[in-house]
Protein backbone atom coordinates (compact mmCIF):
# COMPACT_ATOMS: atom_id res chain seq x y z
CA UNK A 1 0.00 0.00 0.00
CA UNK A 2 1.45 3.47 -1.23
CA UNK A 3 1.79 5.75 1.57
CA UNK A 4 -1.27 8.59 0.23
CA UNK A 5 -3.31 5.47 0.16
CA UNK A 6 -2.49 4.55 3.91
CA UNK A 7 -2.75 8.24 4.79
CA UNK A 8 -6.47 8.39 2.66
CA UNK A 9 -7.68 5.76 4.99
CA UNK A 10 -6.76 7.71 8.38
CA UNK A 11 -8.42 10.77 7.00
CA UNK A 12 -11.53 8.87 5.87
CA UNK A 13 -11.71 6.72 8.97
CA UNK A 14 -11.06 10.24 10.97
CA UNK A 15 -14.19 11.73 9.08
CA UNK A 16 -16.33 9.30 9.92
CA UNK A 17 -15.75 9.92 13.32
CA UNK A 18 -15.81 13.75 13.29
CA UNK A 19 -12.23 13.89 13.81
CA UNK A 20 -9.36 16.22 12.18
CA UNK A 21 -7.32 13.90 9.90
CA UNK A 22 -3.72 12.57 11.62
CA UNK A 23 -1.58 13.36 9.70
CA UNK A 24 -0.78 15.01 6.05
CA UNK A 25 1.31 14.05 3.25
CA UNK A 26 4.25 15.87 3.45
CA UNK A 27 4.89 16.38 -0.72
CA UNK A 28 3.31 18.15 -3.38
CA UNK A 29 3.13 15.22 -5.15
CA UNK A 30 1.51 12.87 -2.08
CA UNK A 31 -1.16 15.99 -1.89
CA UNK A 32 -1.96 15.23 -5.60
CA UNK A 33 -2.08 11.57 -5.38
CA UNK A 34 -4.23 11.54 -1.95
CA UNK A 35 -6.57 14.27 -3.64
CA UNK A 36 -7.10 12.54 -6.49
CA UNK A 37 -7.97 9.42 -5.39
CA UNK A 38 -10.19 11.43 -3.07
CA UNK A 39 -12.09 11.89 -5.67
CA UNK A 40 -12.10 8.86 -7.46
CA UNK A 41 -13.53 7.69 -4.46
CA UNK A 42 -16.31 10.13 -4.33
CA UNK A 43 -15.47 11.29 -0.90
CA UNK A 44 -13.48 14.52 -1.40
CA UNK A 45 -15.55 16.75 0.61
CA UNK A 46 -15.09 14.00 3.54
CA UNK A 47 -11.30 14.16 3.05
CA UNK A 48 -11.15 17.71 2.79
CA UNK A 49 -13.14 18.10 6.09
CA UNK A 50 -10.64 15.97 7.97
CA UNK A 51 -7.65 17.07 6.39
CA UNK A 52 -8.73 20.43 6.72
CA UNK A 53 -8.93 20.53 10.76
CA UNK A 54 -5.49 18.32 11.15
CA UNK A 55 -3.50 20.96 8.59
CA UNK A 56 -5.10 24.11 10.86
CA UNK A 57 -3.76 22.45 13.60
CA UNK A 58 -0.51 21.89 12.56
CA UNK A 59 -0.16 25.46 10.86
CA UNK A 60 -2.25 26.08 7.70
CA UNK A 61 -3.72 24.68 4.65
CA UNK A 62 -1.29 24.58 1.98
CA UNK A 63 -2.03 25.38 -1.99
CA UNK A 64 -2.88 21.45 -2.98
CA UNK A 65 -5.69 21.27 -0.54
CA UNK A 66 -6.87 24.85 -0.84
CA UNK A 67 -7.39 23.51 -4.49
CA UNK A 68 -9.62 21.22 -3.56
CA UNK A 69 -11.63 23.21 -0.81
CA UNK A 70 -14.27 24.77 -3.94
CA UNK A 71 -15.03 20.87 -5.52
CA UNK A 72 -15.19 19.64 -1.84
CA UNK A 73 -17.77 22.37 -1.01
CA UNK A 74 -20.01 22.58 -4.29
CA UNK A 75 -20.26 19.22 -3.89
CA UNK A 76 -21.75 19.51 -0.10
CA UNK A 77 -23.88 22.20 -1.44
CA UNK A 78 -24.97 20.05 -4.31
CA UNK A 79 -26.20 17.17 -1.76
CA UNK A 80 -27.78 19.10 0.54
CA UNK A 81 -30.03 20.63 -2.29
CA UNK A 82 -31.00 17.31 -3.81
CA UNK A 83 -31.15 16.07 0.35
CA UNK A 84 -33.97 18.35 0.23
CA UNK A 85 -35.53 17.56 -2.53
CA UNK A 86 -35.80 13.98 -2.00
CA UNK A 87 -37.37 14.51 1.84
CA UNK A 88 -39.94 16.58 -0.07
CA UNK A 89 -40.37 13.66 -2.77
CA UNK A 90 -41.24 11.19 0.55
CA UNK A 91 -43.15 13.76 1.86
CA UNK A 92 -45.57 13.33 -1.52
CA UNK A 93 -45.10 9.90 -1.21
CA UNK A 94 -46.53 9.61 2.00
CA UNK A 95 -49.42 11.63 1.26
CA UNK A 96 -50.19 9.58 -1.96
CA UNK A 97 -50.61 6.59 0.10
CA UNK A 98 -47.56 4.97 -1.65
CA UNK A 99 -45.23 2.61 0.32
CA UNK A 100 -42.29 2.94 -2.05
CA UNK A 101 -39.19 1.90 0.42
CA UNK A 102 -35.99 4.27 0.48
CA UNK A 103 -32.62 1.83 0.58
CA UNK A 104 -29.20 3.54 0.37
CA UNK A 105 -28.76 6.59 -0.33
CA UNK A 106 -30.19 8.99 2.43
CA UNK A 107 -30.14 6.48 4.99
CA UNK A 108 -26.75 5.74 4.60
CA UNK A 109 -25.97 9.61 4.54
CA UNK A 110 -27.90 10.15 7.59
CA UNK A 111 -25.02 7.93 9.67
CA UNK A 112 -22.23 10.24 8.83
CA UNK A 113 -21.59 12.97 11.20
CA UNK A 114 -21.76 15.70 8.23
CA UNK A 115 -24.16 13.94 6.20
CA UNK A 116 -23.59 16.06 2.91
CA UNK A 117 -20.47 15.75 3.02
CA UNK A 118 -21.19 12.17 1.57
CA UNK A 119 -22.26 12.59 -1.92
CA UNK A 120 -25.07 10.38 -3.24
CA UNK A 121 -25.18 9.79 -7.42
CA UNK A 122 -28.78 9.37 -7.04
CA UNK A 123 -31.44 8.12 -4.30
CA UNK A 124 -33.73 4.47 -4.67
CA UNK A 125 -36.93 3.42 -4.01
CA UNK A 126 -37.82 0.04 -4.17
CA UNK A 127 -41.49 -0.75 -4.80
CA UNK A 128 -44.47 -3.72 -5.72
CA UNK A 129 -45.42 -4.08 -9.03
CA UNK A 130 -48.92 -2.46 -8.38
CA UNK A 131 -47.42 0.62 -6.95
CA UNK A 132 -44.58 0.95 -10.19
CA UNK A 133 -47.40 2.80 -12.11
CA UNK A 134 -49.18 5.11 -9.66
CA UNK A 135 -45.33 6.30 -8.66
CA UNK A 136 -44.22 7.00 -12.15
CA UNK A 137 -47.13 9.36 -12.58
CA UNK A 138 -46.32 11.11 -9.17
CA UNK A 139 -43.23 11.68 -10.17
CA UNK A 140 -43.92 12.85 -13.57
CA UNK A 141 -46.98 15.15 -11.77
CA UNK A 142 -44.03 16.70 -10.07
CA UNK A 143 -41.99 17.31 -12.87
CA UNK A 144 -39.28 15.07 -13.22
CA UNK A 145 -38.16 13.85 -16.14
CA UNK A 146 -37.84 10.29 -17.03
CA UNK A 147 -34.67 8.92 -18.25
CA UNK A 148 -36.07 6.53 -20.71
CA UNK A 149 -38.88 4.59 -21.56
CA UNK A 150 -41.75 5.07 -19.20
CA UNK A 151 -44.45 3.90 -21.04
CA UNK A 152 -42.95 0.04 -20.35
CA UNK A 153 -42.53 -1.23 -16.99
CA UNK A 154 -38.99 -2.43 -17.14
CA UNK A 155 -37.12 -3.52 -13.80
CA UNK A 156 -35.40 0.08 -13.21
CA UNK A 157 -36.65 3.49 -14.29
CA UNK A 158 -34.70 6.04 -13.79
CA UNK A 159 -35.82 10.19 -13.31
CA UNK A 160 -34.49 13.45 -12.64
CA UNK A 161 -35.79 16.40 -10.93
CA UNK A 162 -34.04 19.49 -13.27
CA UNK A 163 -34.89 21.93 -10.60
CA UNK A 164 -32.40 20.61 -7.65
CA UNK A 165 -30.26 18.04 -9.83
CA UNK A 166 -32.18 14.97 -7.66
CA UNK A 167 -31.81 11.33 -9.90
CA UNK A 168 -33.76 8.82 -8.65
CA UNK A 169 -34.22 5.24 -9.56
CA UNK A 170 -37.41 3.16 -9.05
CA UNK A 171 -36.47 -0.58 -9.02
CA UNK A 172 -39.19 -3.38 -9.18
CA UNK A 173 -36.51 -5.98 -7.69
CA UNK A 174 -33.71 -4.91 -6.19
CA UNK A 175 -30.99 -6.67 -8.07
CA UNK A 176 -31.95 -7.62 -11.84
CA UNK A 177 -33.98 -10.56 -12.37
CA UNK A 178 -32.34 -11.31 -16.16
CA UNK A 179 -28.28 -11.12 -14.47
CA UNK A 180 -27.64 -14.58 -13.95
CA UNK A 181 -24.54 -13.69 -11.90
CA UNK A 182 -26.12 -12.00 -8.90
CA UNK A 183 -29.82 -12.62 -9.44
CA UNK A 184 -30.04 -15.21 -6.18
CA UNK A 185 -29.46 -12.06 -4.49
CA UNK A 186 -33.13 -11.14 -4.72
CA UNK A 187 -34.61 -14.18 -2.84
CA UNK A 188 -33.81 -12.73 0.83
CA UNK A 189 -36.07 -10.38 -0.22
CA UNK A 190 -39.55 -11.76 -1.52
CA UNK A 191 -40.95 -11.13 1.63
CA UNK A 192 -39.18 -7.62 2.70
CA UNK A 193 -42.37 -5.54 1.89
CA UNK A 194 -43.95 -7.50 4.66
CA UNK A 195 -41.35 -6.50 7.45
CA UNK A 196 -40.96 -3.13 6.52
CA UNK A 197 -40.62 0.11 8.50
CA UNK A 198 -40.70 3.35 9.31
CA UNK A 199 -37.92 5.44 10.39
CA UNK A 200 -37.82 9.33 9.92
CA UNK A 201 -34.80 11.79 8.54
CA UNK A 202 -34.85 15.19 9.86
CA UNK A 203 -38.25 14.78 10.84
CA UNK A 204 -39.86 13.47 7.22
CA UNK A 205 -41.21 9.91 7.97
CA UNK A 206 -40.41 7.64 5.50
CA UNK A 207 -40.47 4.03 4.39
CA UNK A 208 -37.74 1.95 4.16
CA UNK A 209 -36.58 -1.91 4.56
CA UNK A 210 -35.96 -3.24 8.66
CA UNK A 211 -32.94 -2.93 9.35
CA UNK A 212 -31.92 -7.04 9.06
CA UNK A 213 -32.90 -6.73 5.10
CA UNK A 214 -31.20 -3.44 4.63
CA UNK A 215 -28.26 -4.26 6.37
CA UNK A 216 -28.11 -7.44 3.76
CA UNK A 217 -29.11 -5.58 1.59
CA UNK A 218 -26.34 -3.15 1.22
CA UNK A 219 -23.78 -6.26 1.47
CA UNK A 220 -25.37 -8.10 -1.36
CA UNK A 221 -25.22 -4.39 -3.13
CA UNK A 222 -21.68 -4.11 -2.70
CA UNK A 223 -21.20 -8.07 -3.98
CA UNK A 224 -22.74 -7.21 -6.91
CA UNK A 225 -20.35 -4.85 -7.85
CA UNK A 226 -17.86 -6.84 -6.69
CA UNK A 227 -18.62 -9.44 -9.45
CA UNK A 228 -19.04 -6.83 -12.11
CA UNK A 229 -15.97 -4.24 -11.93
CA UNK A 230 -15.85 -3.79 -8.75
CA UNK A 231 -16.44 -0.78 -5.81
CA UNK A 232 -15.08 1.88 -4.10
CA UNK A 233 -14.18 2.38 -0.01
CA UNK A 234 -17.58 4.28 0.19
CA UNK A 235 -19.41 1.38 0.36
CA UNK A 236 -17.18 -0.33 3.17
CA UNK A 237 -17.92 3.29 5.27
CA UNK A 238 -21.95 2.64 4.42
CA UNK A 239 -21.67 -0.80 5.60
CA UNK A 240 -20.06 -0.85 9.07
CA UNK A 241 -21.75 2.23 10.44
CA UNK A 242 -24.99 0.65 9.89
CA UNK A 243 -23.92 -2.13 11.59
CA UNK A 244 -22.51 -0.25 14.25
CA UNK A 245 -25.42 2.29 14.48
CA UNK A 246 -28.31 -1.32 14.41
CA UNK A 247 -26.18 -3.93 16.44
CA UNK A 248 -28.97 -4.23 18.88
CA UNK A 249 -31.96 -5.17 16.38
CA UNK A 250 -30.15 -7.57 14.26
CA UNK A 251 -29.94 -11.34 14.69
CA UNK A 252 -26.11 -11.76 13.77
CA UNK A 253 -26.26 -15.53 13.33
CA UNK A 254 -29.46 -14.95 10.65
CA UNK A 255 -27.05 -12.50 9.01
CA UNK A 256 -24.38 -15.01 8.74
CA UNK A 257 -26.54 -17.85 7.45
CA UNK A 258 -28.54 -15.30 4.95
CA UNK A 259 -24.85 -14.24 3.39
CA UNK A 260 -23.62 -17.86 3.35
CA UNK A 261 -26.72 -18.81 1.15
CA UNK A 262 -25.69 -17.04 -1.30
CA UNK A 263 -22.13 -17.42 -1.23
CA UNK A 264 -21.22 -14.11 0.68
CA UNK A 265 -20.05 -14.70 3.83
CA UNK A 266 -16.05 -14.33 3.96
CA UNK A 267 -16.57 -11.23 1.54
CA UNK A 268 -19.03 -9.68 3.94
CA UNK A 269 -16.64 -10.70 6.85
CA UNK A 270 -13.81 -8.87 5.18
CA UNK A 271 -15.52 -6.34 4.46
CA UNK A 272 -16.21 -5.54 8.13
CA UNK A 273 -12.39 -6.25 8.73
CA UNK A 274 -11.28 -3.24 6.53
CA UNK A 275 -14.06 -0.96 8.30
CA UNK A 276 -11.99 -2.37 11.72
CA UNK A 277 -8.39 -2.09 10.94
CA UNK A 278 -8.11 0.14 8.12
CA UNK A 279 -10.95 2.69 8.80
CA UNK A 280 -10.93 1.93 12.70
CA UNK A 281 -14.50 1.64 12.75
CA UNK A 282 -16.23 0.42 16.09
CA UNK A 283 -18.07 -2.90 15.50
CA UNK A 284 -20.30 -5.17 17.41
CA UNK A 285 -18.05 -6.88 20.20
CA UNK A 286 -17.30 -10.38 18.73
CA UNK A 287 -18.50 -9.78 14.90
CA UNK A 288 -15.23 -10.66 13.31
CA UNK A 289 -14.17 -13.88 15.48
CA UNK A 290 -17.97 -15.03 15.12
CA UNK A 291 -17.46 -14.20 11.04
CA UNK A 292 -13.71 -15.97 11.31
CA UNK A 293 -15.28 -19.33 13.23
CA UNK A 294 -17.08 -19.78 10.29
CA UNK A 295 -15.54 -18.83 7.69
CA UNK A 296 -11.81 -19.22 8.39
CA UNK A 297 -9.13 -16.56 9.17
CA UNK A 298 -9.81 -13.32 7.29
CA UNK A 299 -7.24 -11.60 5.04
CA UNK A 300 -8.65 -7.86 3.40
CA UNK A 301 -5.23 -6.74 1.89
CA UNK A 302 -6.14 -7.42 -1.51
CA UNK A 303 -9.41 -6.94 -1.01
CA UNK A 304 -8.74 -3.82 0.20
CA UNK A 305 -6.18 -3.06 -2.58
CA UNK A 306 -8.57 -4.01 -5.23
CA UNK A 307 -11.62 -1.29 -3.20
CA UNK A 308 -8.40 1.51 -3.59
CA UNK A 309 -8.14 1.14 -7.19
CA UNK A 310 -11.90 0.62 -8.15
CA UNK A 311 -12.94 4.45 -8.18
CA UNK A 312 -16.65 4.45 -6.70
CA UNK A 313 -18.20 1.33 -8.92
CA UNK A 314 -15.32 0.32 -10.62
CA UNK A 315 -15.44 3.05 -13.32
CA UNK A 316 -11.67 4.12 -12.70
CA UNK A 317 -11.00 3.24 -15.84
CA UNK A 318 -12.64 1.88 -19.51
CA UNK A 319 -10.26 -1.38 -19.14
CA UNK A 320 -11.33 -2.44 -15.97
CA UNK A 321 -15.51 -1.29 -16.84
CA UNK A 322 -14.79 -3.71 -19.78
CA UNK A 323 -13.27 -6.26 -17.88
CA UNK A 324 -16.94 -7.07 -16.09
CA UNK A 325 -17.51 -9.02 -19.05
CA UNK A 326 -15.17 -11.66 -17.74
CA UNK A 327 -15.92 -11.55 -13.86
CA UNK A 328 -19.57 -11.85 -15.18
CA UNK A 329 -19.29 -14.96 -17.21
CA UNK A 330 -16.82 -16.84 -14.96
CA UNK A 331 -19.94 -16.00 -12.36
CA UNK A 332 -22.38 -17.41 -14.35
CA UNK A 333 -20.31 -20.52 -15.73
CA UNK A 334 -19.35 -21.83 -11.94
CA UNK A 335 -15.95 -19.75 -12.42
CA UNK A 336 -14.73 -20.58 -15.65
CA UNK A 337 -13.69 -17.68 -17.41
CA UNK A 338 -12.15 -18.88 -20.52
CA UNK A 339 -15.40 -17.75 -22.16
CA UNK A 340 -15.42 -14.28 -20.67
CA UNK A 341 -11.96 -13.60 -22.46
CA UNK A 342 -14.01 -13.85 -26.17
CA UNK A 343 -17.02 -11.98 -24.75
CA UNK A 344 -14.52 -9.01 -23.77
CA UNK A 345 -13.26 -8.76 -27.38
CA UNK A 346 -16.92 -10.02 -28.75
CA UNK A 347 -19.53 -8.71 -26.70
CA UNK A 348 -23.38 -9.26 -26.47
CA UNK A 349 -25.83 -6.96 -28.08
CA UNK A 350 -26.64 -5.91 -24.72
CA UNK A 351 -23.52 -4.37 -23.85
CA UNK A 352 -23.07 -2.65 -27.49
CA UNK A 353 -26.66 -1.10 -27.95
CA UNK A 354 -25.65 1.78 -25.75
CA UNK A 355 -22.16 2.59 -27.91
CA UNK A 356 -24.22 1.58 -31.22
CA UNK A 357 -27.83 2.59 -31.82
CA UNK A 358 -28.82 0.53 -34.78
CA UNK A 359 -28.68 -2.65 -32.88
CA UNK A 360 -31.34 -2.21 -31.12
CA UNK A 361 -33.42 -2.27 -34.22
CA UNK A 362 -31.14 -4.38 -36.14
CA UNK A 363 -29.40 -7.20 -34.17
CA UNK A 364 -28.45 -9.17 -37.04
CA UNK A 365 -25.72 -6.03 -37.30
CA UNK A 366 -23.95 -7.36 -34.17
CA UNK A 367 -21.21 -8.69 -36.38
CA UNK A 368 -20.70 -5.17 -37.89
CA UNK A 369 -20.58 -3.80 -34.40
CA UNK A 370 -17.81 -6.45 -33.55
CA UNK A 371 -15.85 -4.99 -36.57
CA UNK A 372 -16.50 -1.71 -35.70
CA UNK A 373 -15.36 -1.96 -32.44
CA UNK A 374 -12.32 -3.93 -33.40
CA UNK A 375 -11.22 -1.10 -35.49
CA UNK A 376 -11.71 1.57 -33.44
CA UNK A 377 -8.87 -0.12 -31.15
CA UNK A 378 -6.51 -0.72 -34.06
CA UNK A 379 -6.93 3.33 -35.41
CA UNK A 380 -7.21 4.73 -31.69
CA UNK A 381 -3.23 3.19 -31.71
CA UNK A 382 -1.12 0.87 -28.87
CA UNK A 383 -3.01 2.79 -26.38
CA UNK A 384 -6.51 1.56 -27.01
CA UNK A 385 -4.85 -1.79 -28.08
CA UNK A 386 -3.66 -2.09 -24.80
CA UNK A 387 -6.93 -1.34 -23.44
CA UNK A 388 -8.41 -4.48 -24.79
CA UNK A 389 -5.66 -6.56 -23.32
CA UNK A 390 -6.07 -4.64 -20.26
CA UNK A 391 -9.34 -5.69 -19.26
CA UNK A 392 -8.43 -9.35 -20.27
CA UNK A 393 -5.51 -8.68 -17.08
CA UNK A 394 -7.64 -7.06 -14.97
CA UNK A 395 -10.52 -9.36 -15.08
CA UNK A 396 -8.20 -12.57 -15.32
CA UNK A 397 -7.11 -10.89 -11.45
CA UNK A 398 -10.30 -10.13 -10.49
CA UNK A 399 -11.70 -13.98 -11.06
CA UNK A 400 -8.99 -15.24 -8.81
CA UNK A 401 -10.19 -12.43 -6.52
CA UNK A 402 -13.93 -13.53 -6.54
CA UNK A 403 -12.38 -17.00 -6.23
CA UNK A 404 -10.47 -16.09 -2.83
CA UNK A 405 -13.52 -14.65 -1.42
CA UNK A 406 -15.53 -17.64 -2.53
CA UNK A 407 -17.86 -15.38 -4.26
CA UNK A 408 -17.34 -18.41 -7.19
CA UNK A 409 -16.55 -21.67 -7.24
């Protein structure tokens, strides 16, 4: 582990405990590497916050982090408006009679001890299929925009309020029902509508999942992601302070056996070993040896390593987004990912659509697409060359990663 990388933990781990950051990097060129990973991370207005109070106390902010002070505090600004809008959004809920549940986002915010300074891409509300319709006109009644197709009721719509910046997602199932890799995930929840409750944030009642299915819930999240190109440090932060913040309602040993069932249990258990050691997190006395006895002795580093060079979803880069393609199919073929090396360099309809319009009317143009693609690589030069073979190392790595965690066979 580089030394910014080490020192980007303290601050973050600081932050979440409303603490000046230890120390600072002591070069120009440690400031630029901590900052920008900052903010690959999505957490620069955290970092800035903590670094912030430890370089006043040790005799002023210097010119690399006085750079960052305007991103870290549009950014706040930013989230607090769309904060607002999306408490008014439950607050129309509510009145409609509509029990759409709020996972993530807000909830998760609501833990930190400056909750804006935790940025949120977007807010999601999970709902039943009767209630998909009389939501999507709400929304639209209050002007947001849809991002899409609203006329069919897919598994995820997606709108945006253009007024405060607010995206929000409306999911039918809360993990896609046609991704063969991480489609188990949804069983846990068939029944979650039946257990759920309310909680309030800053005094707007809203409804959400209890807090045994959301704390799953944002594990299984995070696994997902794991399995496709991966995810940030964010999530880790998310993760442990709502288990910290709900030890007393959960049933730990229901947790355990819910995450083994689906093959998750030594990545959720080193998951909460980062938030211990690395973030220094408080935990429920006991979690990790309970999580060790059955699972075996823990080891995060590359875990953790992998998390640090991820970016916030794995979008650091276009090698490693491409390299999904392999993670995916090795998860869906019982870890064999000979197959996922072809679909990297030949990929689905699916995945091209987006980049080229005409197949979604005309599929039989895949092979055109494939040609088209292939080109693009050879004119772009030896660095978009490299960027095909890069994603065929990266997600080679990343199957013996989802292997160690027994996330696949």
């Amino acid at each position: 582990m580089q030394g910014y990388e080490r020192q980007f933990l303290d601050a973050l781990g600081a932050s979440l405990r409303g603490l000046p950051a230890p120390s600072c990097p002591r070069t120009e060129e440690d400031w630029r590497a901590l900052l920008r990973l900052s903010a690959e991370q999505k957490v620069l207005p955290m970092i800035y916050d903590a670094l912030a109070a430890g370089a006043r106390a040790s005799g002023g902010i210097g010119p690399a982090l006085g750079q960052a002070r305007a991103p870290a505090l549009r950014s706040a600004a930013e989230q607090a408006r769309k904060s607002l809008a999306f408490l008014e959004l439950c607050r129309a809920l509510r009145d409609a009679s509509l029990q759409a549940l709020v996972v993530k986002g807000i909830l998760c915010r609501s833990l930190y001890p400056k909750p804006d300074l935790r940025p949120s891409a977007d807010e999601d509300l999970y709902v039943r299929a009767e209630e998909f319709v009389p939501l999507r006109d709400l929304l639209l009644s209050l002007g947001f925009q849809p991002l899409g197709d609203t006329a069919r009721e897919t598994e995820e719509t997606a709108y945006r309020d253009p007024g405060s910046g607010l995206y929000v997602e409306v999911h039918r199932h809360l993990f896609p029902g046609d991704a063969a890799a991480y489609r188990r995930f949804n069983a846990p929840f068939l029944t979650a509508f039946d257990r759920a409750e309310e909680t309030t944030v800053e005094d707007t009642p809203l409804w959400t999942l209890c807090p045994q299915d959301h704390l799953l819930y944002l594990i299984l999240h995070s696994c997902k992601h794991f399995l496709h190109s991966g995810f940030g440090v964010r999530q880790v932060c998310d993760i442990c302070l709502f288990a910290s913040a709900q030890r007393r309602q959960l049933d730990w040993a229901q947790l355990f056996s819910s995450l083994e069932a689906v093959q998750a249990g030594v990545f959720a258990a080193n998951i909460f070993q980062i938030g211990r050691e690395y973030l220094g997190l408080a935990l429920p006395d006991g979690l990790l040896s309970q999580m060790e006895r059955r699972n075996g002795a823990l080891d995060c580093v590359p875990l953790l390593d992998d998390l640090l060079s991820a970016g916030v979803y794995g979008g650091s880069s276009e090698a490693r987004r491409h390299s999904s393609l392999i993670t995916l199919h090795a998860a869906e073929s019982c870890g064999r990912p000979t197959g996922g090396v072809l679909r990297a360099v030949f990929p689905r309809r699916d995945t091209l659509k987006g980049i080229y319009p005409y197949l979604e009317e005309q599929p039989w143009l895949l092979p055109a697409a494939w040609v088209h693609r292939l080109g693009r690589y050879a004119l772009g030069g030896p660095s978009r060359g490299a960027s095909a073979w890069e994603s065929v190392g990266i997600g080679t790595r990343r199957v013996a990663l989802l292997r160690k965690y027994r996330v696949i066979p």
